[in-house]
N, C-alpha and C. Protein backbone atom coordinates (compact mmCIF):
# COMPACT_ATOMS: atom_id res chain seq x y z
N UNK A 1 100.62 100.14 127.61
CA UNK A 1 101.52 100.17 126.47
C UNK A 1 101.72 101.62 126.05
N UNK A 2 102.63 101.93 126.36
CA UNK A 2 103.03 103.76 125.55
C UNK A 2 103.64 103.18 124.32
N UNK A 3 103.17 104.14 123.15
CA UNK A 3 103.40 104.31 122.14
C UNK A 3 103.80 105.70 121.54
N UNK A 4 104.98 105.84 120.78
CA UNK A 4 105.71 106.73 120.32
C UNK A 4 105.09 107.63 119.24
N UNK A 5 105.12 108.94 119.28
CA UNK A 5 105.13 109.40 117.50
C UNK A 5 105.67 108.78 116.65
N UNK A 6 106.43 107.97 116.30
CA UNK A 6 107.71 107.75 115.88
C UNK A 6 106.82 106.17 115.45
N UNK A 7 106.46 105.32 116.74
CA UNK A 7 106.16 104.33 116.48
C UNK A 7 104.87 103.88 115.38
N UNK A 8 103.95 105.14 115.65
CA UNK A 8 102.91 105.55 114.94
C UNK A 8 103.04 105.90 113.91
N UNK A 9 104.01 106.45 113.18
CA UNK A 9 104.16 107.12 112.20
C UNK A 9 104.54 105.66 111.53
N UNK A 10 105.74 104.95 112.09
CA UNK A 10 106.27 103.67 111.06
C UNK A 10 105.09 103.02 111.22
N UNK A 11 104.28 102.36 112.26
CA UNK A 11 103.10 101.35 111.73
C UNK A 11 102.15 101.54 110.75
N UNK A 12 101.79 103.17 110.98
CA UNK A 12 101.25 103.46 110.05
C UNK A 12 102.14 103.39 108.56
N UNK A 13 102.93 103.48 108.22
CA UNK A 13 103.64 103.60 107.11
C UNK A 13 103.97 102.13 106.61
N UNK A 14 103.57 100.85 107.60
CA UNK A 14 104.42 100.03 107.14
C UNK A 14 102.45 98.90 107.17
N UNK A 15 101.64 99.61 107.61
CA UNK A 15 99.93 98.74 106.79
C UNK A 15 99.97 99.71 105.46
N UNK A 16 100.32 100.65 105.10
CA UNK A 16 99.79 101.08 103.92
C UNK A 16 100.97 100.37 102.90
N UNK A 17 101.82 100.41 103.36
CA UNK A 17 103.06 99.46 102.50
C UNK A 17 102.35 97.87 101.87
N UNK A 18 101.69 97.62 103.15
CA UNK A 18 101.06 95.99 102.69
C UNK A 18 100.07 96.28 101.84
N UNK A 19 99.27 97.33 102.40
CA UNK A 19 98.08 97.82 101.60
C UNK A 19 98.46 98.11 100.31
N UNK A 20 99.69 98.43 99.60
CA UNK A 20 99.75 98.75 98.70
C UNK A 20 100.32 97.19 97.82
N UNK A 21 100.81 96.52 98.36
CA UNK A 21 101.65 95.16 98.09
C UNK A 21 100.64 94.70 97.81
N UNK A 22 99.24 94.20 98.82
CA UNK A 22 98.17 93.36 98.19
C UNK A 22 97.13 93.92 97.05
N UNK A 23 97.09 95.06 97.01
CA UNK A 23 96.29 95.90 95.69
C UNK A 23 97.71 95.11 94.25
N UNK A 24 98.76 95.74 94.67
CA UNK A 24 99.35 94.87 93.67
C UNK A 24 99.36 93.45 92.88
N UNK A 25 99.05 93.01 94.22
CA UNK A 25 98.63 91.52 94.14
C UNK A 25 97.50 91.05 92.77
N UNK A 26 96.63 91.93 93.16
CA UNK A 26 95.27 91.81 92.12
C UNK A 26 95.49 91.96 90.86
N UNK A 27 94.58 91.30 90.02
CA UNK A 27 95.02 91.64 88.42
C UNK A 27 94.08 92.44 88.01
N UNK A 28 94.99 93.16 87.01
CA UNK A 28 94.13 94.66 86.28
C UNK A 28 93.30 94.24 86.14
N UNK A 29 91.97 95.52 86.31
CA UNK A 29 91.06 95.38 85.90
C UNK A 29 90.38 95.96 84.09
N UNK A 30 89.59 95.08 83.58
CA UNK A 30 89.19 95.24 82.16
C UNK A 30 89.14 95.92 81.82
N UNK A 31 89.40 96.45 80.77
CA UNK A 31 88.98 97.96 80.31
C UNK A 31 87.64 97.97 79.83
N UNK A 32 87.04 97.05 79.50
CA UNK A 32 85.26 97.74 79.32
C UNK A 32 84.87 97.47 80.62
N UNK A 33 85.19 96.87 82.07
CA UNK A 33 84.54 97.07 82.18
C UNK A 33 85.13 99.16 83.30
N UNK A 34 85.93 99.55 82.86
CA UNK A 34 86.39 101.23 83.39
C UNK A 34 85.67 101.95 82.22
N UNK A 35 85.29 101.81 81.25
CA UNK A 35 85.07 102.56 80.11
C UNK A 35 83.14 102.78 80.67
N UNK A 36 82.89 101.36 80.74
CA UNK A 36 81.13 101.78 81.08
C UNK A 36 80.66 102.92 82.22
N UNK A 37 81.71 102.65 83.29
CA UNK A 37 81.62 103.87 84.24
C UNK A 37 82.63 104.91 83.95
N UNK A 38 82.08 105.68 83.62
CA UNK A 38 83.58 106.53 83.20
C UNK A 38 83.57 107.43 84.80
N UNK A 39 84.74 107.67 85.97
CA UNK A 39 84.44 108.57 86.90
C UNK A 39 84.79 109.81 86.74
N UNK A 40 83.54 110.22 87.36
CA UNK A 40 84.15 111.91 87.13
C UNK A 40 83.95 112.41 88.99
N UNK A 41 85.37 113.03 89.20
CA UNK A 41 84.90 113.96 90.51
C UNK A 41 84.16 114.23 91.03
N UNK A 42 83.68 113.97 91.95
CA UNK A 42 82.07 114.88 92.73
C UNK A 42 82.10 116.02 92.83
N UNK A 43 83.07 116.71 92.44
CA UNK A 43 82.71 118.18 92.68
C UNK A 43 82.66 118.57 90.83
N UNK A 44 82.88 117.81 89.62
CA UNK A 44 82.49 118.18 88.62
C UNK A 44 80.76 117.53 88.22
N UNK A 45 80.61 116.67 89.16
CA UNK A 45 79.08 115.92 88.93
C UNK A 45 78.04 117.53 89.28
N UNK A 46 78.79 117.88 90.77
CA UNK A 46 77.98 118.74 91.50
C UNK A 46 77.51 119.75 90.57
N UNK A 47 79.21 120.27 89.62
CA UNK A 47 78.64 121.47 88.98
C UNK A 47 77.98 121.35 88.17
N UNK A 48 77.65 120.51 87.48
CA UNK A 48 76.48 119.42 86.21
C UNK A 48 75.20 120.20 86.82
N UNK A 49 74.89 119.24 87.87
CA UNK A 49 73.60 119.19 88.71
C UNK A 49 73.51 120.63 88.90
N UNK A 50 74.24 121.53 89.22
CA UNK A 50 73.63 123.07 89.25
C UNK A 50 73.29 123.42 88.03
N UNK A 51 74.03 123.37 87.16
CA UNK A 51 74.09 124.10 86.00
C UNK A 51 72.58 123.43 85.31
N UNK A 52 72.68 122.51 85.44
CA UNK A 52 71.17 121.92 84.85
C UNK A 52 70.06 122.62 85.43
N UNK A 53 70.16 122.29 87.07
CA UNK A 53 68.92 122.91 87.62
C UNK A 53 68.95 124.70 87.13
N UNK A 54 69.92 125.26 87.14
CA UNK A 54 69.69 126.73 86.38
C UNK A 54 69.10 126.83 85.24
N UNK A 55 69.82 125.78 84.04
CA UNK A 55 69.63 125.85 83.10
C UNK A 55 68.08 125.94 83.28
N UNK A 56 66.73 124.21 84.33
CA UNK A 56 66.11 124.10 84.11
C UNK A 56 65.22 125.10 84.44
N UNK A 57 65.64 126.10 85.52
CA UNK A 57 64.49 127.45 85.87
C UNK A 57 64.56 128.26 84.98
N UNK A 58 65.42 128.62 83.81
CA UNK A 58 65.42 129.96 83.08
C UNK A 58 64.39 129.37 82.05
């Protein structure tokens, strides 16, 4: 089976299409329960965790 750039590019474009149709599908989720985890970035957790461990050697 040869397959195209072209062909690759639309299949790919046309599972994230569904992928996005069935996330739609789902019903919102609660707001307590987004509020109990609040997310923060891993790269703002990271700078936490340094800044603490500095904080904790001085």
């Amino acid at each position: 089976v040869n397959f195209s750039s072209l062909d690759v590019h639309l299949h790919t474009e046309a599972l994230l299409n569904s992928i996005n149709f069935l996330n739609n599908l789902l019903p919102p989720l609660k707001k307590e329960a987004q509020e109990e985890q609040p997310a923060l970035p891993k790269e703002e957790e990271e700078e936490e965790e340094e800044e603490a461990k500095i904080e904790d050697s001085a």
